[in-house]
PDB file of N, CA and C in Angstrom:
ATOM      1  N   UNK A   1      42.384  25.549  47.332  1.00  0.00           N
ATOM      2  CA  UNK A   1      42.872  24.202  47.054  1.00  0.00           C
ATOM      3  C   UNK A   1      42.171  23.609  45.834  1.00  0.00           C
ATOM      4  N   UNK A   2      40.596  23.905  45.711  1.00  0.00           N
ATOM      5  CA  UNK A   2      40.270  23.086  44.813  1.00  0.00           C
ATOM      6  C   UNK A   2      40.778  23.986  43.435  1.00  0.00           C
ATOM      7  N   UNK A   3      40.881  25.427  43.562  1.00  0.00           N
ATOM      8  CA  UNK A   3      41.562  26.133  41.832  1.00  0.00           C
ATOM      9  C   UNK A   3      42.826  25.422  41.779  1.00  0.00           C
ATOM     10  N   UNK A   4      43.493  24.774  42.686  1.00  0.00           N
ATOM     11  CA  UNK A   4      44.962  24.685  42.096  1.00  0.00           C
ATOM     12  C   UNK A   4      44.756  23.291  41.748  1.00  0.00           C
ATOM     13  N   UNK A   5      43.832  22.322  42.064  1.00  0.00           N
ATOM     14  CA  UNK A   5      43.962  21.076  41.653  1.00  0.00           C
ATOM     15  C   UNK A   5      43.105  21.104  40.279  1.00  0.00           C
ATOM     16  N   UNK A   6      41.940  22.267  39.944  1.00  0.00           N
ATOM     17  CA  UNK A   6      41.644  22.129  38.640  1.00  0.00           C
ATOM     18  C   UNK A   6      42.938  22.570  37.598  1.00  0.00           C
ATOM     19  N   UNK A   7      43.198  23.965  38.108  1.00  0.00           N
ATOM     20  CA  UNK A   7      44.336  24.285  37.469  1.00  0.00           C
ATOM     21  C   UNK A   7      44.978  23.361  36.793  1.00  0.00           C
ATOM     22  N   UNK A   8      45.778  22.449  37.728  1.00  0.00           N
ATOM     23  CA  UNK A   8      46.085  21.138  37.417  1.00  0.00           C
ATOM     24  C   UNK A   8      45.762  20.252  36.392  1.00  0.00           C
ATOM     25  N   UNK A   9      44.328  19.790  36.827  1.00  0.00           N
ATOM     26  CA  UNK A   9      43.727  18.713  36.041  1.00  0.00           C
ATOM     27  C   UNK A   9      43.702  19.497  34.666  1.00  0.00           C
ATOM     28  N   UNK A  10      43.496  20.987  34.314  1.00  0.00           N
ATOM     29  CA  UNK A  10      43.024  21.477  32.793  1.00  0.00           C
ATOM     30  C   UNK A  10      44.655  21.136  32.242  1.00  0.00           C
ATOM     31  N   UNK A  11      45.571  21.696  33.429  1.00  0.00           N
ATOM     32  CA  UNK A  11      46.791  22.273  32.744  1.00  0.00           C
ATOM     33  C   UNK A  11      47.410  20.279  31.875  1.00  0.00           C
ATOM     34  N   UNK A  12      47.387  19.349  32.725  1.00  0.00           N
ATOM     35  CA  UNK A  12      47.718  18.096  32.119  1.00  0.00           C
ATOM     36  C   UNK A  12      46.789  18.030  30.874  1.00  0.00           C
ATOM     37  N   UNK A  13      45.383  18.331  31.171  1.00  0.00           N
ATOM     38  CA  UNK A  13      44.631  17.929  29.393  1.00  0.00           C
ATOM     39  C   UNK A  13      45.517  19.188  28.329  1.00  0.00           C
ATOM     40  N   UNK A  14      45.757  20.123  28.703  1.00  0.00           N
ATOM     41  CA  UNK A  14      46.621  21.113  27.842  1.00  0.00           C
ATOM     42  C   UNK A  14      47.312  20.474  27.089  1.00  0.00           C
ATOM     43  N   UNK A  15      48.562  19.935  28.517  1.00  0.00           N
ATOM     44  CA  UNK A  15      49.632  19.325  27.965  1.00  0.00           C
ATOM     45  C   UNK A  15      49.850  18.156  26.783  1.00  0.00           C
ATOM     46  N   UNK A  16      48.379  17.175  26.755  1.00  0.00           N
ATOM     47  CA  UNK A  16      47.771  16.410  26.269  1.00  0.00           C
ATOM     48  C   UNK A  16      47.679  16.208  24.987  1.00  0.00           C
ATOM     49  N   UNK A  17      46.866  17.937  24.888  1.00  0.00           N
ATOM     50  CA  UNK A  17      46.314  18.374  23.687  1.00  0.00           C
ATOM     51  C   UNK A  17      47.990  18.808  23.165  1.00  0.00           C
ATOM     52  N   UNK A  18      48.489  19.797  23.401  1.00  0.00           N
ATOM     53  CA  UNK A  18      49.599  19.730  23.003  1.00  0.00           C
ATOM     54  C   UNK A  18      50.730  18.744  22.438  1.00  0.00           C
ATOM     55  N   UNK A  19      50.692  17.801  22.784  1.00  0.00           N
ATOM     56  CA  UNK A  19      50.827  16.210  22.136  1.00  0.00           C
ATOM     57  C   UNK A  19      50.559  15.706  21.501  1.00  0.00           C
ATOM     58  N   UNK A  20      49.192  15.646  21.579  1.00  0.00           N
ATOM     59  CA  UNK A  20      48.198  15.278  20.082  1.00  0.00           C
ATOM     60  C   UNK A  20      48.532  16.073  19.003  1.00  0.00           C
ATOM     61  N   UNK A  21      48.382  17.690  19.115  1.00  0.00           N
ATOM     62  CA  UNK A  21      49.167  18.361  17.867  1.00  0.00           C
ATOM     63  C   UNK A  21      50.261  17.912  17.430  1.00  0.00           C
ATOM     64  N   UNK A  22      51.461  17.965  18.096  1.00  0.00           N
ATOM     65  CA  UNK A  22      52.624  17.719  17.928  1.00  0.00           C
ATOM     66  C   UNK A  22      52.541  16.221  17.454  1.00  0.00           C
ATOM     67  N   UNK A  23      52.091  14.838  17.670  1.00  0.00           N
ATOM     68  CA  UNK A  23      51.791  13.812  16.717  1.00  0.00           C
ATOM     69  C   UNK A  23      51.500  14.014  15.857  1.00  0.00           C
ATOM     70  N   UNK A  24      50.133  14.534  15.708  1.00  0.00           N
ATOM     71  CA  UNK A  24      49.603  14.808  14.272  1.00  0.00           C
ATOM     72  C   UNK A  24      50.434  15.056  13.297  1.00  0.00           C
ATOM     73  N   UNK A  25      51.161  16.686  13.934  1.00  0.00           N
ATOM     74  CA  UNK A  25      51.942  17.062  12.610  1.00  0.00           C
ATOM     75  C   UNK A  25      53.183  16.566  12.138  1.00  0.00           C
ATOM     76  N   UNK A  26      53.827  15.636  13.017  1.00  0.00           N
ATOM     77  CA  UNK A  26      54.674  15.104  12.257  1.00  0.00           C
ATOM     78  C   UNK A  26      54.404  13.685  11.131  1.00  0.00           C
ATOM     79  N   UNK A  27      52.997  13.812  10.960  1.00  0.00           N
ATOM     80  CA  UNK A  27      52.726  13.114  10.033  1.00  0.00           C
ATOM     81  C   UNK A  27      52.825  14.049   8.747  1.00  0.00           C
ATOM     82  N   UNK A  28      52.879  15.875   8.449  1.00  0.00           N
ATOM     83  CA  UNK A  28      52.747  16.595   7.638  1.00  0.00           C
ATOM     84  C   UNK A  28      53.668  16.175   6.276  1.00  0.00           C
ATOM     85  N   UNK A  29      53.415  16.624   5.201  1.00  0.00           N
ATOM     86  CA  UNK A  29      54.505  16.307   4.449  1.00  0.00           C
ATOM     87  C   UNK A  29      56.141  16.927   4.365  1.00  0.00           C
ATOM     88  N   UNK A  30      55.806  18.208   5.837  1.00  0.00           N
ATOM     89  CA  UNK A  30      57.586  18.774   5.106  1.00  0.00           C
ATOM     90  C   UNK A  30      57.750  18.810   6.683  1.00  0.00           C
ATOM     91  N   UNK A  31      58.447  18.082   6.942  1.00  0.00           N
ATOM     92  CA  UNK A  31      59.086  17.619   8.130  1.00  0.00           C
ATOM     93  C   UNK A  31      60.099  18.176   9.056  1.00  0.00           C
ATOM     94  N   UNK A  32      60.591  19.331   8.083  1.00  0.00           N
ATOM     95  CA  UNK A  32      61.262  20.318   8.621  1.00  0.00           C
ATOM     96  C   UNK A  32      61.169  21.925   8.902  1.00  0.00           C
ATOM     97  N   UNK A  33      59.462  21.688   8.771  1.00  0.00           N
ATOM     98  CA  UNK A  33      59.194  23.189   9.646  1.00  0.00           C
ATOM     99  C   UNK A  33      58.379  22.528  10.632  1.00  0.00           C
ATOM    100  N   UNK A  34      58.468  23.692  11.268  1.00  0.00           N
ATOM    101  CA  UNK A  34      58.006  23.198  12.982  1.00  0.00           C
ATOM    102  C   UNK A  34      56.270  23.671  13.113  1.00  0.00           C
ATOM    103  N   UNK A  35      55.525  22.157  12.645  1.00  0.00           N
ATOM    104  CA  UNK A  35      54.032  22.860  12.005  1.00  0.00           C
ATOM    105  C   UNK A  35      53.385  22.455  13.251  1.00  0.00           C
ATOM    106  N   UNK A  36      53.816  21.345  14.442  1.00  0.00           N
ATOM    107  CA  UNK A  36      53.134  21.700  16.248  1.00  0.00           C
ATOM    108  C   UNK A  36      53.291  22.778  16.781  1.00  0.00           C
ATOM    109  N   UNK A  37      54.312  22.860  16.409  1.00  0.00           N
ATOM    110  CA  UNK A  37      54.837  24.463  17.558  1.00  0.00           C
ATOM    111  C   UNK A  37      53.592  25.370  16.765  1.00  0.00           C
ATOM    112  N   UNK A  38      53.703  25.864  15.358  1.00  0.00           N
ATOM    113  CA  UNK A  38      53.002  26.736  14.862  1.00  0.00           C
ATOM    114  C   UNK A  38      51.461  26.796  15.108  1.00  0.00           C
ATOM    115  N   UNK A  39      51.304  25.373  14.711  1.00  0.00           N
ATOM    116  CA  UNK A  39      49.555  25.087  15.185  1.00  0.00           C
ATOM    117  C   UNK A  39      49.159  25.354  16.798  1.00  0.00           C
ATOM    118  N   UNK A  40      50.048  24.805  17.237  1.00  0.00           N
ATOM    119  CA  UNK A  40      49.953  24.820  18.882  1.00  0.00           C
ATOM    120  C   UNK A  40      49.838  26.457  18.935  1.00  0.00           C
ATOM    121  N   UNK A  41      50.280  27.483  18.533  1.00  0.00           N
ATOM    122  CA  UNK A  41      50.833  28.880  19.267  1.00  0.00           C
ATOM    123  C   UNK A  41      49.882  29.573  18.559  1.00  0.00           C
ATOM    124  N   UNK A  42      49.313  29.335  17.641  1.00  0.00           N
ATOM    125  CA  UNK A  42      47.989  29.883  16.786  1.00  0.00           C
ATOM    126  C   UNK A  42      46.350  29.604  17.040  1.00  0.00           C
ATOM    127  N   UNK A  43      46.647  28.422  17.562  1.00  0.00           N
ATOM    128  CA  UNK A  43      45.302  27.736  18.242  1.00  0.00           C
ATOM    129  C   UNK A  43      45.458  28.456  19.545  1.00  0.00           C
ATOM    130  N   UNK A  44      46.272  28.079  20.519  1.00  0.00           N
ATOM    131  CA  UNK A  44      46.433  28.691  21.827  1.00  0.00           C
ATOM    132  C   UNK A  44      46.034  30.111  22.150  1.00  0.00           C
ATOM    133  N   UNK A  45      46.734  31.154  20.772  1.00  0.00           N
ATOM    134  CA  UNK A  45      46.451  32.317  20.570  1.00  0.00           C
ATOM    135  C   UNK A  45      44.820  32.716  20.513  1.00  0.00           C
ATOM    136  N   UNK A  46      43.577  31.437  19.608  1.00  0.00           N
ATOM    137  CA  UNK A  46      42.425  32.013  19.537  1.00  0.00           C
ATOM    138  C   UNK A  46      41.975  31.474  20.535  1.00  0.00           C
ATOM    139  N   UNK A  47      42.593  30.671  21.182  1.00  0.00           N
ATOM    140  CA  UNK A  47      41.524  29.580  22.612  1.00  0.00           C
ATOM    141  C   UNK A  47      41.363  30.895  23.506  1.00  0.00           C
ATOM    142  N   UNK A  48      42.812  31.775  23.862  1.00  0.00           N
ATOM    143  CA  UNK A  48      42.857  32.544  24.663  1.00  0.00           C
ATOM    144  C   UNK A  48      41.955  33.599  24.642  1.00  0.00           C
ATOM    145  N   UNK A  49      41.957  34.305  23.782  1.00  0.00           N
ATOM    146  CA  UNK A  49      40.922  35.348  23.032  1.00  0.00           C
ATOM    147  C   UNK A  49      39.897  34.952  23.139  1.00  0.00           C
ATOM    148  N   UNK A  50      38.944  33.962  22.918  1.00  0.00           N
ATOM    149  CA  UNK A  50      37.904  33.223  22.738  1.00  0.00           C
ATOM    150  C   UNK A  50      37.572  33.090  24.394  1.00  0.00           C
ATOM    151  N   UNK A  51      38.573  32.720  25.276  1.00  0.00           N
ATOM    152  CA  UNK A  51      37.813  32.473  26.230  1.00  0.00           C
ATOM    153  C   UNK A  51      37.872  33.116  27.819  1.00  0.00           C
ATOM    154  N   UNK A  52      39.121  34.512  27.094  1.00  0.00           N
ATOM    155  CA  UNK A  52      39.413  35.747  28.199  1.00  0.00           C
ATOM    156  C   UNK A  52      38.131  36.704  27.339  1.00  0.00           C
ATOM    157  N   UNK A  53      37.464  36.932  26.458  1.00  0.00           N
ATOM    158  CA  UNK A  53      36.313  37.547  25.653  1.00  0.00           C
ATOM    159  C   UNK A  53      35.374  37.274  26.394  1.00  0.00           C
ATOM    160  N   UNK A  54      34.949  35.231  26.227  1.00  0.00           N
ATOM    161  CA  UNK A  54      33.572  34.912  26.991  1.00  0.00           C
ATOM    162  C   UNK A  54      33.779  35.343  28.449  1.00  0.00           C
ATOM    163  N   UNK A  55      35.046  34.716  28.946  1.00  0.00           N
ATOM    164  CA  UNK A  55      34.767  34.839  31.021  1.00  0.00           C
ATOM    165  C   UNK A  55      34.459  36.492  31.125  1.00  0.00           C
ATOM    166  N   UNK A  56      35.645  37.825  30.721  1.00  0.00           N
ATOM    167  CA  UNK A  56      35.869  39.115  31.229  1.00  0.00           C
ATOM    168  C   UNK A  56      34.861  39.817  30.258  1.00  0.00           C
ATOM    169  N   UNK A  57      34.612  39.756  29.379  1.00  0.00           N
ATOM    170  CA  UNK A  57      33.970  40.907  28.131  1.00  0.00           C
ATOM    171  C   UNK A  57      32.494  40.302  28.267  1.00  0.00           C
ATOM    172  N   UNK A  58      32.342  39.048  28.305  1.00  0.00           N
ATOM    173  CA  UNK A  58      30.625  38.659  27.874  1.00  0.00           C
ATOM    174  C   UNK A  58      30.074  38.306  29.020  1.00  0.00           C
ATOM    175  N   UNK A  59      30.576  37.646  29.976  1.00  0.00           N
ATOM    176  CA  UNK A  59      30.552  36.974  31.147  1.00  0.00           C
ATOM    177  C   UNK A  59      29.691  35.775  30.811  1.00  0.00           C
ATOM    178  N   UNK A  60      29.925  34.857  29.844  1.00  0.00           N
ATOM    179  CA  UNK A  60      29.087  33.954  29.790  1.00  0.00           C
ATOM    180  C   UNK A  60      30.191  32.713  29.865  1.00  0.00           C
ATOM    181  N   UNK A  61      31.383  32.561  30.337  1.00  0.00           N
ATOM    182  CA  UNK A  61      32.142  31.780  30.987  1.00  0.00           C
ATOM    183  C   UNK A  61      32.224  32.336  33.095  1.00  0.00           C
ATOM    184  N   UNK A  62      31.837  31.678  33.888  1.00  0.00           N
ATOM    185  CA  UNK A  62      32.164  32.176  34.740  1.00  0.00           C
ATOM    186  C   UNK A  62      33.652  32.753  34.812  1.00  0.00           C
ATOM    187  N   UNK A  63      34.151  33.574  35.733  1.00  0.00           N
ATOM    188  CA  UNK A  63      35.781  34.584  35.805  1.00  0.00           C
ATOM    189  C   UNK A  63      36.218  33.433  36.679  1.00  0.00           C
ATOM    190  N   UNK A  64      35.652  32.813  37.362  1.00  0.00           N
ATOM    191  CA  UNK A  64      36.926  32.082  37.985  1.00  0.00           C
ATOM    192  C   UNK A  64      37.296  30.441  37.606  1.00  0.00           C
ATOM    193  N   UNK A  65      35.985  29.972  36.234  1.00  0.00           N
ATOM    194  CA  UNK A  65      36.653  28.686  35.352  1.00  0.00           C
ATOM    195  C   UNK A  65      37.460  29.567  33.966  1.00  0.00           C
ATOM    196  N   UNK A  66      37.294  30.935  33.996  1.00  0.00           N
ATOM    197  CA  UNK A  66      37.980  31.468  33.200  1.00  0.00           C
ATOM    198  C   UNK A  66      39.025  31.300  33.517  1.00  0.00           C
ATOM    199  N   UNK A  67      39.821  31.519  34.553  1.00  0.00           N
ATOM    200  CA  UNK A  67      41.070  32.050  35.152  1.00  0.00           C
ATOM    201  C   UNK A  67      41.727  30.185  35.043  1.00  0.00           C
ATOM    202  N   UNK A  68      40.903  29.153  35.765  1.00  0.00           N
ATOM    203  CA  UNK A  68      41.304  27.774  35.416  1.00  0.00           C
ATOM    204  C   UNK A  68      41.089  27.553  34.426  1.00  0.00           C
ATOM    205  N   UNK A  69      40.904  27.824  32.690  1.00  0.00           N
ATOM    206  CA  UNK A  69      40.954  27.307  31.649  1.00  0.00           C
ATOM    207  C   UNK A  69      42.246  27.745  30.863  1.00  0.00           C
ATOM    208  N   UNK A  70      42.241  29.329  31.464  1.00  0.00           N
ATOM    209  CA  UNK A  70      43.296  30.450  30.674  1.00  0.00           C
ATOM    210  C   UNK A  70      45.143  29.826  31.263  1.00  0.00           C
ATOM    211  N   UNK A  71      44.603  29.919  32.655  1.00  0.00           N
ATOM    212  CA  UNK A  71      45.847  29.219  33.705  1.00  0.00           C
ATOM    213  C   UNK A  71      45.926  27.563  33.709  1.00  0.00           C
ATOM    214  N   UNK A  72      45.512  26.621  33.593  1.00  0.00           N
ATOM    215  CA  UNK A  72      45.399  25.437  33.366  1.00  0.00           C
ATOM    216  C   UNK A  72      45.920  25.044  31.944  1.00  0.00           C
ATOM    217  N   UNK A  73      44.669  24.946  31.124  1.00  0.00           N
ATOM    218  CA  UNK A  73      44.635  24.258  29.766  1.00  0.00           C
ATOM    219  C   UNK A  73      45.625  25.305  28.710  1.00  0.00           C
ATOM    220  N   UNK A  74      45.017  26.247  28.504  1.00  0.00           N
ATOM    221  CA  UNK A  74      45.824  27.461  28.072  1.00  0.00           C
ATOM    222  C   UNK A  74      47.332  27.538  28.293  1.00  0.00           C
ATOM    223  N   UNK A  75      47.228  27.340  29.331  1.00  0.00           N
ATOM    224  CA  UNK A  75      49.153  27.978  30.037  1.00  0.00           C
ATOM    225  C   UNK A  75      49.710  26.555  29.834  1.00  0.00           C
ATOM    226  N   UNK A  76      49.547  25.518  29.831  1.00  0.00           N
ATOM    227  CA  UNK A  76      50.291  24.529  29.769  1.00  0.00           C
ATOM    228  C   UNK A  76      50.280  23.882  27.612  1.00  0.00           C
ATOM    229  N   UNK A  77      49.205  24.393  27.184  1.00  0.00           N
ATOM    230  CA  UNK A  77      49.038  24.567  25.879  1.00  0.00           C
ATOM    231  C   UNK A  77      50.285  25.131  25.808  1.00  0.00           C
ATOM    232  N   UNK A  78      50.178  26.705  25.608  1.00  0.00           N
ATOM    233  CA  UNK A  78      51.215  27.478  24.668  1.00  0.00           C
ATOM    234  C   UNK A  78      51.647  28.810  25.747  1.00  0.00           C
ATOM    235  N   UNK A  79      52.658  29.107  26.117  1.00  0.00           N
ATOM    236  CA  UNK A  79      52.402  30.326  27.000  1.00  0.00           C
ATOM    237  C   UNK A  79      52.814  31.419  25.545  1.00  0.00           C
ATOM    238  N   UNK A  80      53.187  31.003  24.590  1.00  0.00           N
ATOM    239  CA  UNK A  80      53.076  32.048  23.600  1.00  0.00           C
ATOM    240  C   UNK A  80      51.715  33.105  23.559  1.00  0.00           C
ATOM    241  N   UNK A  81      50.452  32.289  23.967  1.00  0.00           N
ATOM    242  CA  UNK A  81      48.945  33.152  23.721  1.00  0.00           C
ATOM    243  C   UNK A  81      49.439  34.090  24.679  1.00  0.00           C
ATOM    244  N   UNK A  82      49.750  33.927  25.889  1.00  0.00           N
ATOM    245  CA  UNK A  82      50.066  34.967  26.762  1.00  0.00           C
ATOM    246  C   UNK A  82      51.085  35.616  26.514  1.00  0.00           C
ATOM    247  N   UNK A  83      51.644  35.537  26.236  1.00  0.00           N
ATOM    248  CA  UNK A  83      52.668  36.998  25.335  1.00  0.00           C
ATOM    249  C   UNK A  83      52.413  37.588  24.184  1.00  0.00           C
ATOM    250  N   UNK A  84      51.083  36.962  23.721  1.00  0.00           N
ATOM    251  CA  UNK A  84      50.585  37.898  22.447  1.00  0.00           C
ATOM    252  C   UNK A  84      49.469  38.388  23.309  1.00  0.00           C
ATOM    253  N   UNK A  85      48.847  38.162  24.033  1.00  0.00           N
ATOM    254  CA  UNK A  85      47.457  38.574  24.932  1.00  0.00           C
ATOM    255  C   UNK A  85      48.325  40.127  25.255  1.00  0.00           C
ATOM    256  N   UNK A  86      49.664  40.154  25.961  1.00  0.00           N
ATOM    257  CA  UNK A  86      50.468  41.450  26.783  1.00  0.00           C
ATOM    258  C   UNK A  86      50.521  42.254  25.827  1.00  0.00           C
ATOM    259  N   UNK A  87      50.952  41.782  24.366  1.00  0.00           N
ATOM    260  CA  UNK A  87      51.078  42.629  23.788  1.00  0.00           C
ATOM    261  C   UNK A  87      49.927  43.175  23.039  1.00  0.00           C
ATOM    262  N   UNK A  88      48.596  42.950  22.934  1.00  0.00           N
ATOM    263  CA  UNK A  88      47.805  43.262  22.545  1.00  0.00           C
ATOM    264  C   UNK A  88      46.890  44.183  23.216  1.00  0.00           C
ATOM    265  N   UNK A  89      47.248  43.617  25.020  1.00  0.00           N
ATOM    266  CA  UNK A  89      47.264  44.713  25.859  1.00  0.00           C
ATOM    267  C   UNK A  89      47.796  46.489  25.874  1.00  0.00           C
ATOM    268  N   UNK A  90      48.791  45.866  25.631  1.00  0.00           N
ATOM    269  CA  UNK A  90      49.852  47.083  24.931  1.00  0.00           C
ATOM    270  C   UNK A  90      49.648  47.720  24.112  1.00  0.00           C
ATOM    271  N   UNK A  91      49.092  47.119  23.368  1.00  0.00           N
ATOM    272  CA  UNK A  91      48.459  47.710  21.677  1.00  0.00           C
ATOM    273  C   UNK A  91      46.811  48.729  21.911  1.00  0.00           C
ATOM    274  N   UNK A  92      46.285  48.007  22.488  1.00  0.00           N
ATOM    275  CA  UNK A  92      45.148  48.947  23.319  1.00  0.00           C
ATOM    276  C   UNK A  92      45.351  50.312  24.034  1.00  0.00           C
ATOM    277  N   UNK A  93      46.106  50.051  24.664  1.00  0.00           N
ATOM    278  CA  UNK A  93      46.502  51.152  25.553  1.00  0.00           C
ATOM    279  C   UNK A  93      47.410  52.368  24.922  1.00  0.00           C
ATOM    280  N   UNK A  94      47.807  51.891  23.744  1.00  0.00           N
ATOM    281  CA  UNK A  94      48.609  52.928  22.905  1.00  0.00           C
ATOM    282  C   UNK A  94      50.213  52.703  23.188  1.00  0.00           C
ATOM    283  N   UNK A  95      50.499  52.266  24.097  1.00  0.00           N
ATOM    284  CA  UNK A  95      51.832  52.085  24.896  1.00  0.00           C
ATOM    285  C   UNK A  95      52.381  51.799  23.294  1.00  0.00           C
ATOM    286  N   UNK A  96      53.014  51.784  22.571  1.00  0.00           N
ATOM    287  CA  UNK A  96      53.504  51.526  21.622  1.00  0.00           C
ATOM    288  C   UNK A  96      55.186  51.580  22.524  1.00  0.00           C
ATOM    289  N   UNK A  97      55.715  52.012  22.655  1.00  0.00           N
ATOM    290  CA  UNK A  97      57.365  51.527  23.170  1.00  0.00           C
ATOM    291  C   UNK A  97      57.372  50.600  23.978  1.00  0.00           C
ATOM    292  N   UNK A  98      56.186  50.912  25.094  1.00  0.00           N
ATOM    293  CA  UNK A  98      56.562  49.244  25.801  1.00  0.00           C
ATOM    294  C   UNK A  98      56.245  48.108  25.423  1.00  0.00           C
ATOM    295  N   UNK A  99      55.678  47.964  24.257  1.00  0.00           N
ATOM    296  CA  UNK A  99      55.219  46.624  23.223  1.00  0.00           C
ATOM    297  C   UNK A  99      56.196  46.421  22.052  1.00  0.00           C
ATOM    298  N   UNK A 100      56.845  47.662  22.083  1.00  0.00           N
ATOM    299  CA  UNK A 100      58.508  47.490  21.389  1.00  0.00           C
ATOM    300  C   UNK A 100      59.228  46.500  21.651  1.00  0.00           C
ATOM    301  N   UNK A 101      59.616  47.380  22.994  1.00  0.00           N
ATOM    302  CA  UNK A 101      60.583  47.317  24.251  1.00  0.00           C
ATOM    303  C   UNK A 101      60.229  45.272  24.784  1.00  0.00           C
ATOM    304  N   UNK A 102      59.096  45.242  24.989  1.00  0.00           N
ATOM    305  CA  UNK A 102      58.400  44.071  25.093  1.00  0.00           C
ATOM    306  C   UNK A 102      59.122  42.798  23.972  1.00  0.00           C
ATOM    307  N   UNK A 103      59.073  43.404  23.021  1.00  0.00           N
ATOM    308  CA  UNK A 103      59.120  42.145  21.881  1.00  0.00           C
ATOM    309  C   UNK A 103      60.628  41.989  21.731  1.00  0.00           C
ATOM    310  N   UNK A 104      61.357  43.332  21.561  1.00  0.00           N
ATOM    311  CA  UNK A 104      62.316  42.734  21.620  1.00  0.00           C
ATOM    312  C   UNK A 104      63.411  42.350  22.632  1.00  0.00           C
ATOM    313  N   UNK A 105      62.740  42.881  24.075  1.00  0.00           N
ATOM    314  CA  UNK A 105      63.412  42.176  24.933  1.00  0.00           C
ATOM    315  C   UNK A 105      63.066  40.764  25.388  1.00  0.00           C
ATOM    316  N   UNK A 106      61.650  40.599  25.165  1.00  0.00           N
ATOM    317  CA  UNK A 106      61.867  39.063  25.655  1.00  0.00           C
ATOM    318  C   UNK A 106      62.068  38.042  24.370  1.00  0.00           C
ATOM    319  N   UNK A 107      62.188  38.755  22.868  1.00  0.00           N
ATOM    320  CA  UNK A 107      62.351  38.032  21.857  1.00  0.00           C
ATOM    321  C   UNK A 107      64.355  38.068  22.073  1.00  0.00           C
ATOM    322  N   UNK A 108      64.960  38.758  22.282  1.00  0.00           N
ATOM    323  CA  UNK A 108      66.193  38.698  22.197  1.00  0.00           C
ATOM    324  C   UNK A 108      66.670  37.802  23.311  1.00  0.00           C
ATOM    325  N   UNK A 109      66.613  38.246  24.610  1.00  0.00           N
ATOM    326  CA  UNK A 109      66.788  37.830  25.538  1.00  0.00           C
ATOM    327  C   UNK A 109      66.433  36.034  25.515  1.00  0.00           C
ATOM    328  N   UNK A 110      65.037  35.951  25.255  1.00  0.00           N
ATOM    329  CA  UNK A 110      64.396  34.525  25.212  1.00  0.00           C
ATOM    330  C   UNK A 110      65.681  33.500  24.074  1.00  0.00           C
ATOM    331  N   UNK A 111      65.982  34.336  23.227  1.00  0.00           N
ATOM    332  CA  UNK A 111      67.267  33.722  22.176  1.00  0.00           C
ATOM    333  C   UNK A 111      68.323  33.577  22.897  1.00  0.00           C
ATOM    334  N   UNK A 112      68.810  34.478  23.322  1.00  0.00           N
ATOM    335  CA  UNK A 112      70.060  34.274  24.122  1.00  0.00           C
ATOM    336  C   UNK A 112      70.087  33.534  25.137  1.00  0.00           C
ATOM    337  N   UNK A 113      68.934  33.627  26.160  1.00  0.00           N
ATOM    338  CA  UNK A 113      69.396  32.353  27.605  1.00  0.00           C
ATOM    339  C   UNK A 113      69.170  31.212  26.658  1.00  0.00           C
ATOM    340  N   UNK A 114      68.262  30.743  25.897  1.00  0.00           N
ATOM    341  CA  UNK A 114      68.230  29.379  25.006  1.00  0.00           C
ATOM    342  C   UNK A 114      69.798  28.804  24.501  1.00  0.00           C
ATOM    343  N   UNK A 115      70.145  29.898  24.088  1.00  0.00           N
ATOM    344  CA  UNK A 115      71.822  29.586  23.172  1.00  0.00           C
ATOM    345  C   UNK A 115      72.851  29.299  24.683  1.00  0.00           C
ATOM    346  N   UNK A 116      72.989  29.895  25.605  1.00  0.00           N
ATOM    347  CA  UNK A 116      73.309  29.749  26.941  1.00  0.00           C
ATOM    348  C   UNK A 116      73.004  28.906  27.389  1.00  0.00           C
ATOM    349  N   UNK A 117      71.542  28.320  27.613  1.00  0.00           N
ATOM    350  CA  UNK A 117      71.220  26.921  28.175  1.00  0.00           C
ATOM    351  C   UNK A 117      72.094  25.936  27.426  1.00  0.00           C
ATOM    352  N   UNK A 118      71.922  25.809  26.052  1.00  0.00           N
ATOM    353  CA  UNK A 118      72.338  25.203  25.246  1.00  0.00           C
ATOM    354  C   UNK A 118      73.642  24.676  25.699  1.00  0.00           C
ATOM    355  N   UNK A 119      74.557  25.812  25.836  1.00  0.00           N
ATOM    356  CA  UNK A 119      76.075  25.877  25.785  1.00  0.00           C
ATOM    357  C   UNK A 119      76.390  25.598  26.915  1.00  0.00           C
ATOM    358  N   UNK A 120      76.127  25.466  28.212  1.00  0.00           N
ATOM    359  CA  UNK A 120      76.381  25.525  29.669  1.00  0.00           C
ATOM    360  C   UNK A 120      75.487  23.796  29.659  1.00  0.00           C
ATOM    361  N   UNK A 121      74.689  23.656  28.903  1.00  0.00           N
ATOM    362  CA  UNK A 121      74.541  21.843  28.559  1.00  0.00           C
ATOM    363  C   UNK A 121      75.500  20.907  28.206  1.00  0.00           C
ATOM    364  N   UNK A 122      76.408  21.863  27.637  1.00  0.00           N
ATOM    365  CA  UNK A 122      77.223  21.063  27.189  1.00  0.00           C
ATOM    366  C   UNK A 122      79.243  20.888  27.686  1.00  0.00           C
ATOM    367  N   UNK A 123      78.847  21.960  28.815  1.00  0.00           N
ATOM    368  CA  UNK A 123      79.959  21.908  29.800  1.00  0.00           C
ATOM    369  C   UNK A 123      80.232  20.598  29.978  1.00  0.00           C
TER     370      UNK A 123
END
């Protein structure tokens, strides 16, 4: 009970922080590239690394405020870090087709139910 209510509490400051980016940058000067999303999915990308490294590789984050920072703040940040984390997984392991197979099925797929949501919105 108490991981799912930190979970919680990190995953709303995520969401937070994610906001604050997304303000910020629409103060940028070119207004028509998408520079939250980008910042958000690039930051998210080193938070993740940075702090699945300290909890699992260094152990100088405890593993289980790891798991509530990565699942909380992290996951409600960007779940993009976690689909570059799989595939980097992938990349380790040599798996090279299923990090193929990976990108472009949930890159195609992820396009298509979007264009579908889209269109079935507008039934």
């Amino acid at each position: 009970m108490a991981t799912a209510l930190l979970i919680g509490l990190f995953g709303a400051a995520g969401a937070l922080a994610r906001y604050g980016i997304f303000a910020a940058a629409s103060q940028f000067p070119d207004p028509t590239f998408p520079w939250g999303t980008s910042l958000t999915n690039v930051l998210g990308c080193f938070l993740f690394g940075l702090i699945w490294t300290l909890s699992e590789k260094r152990a100088l984050i405890p593993k289980p405020l790891g798991l509530v920072l990565l699942t909380g703040f992290v996951g409600s940040f960007t779940t993009f870090s976690t689909y570059v984390y799989e595939a980097e997984v992938l990349l380790q392991q040599g798996q090279w087709l299923t990090l193929g197979l990976k990108i472009l099925v949930q890159n195609l797929l992820g396009f298509g139910a979007l264009i579908l949501g889209v269109r079935v919105g507008r039934i």
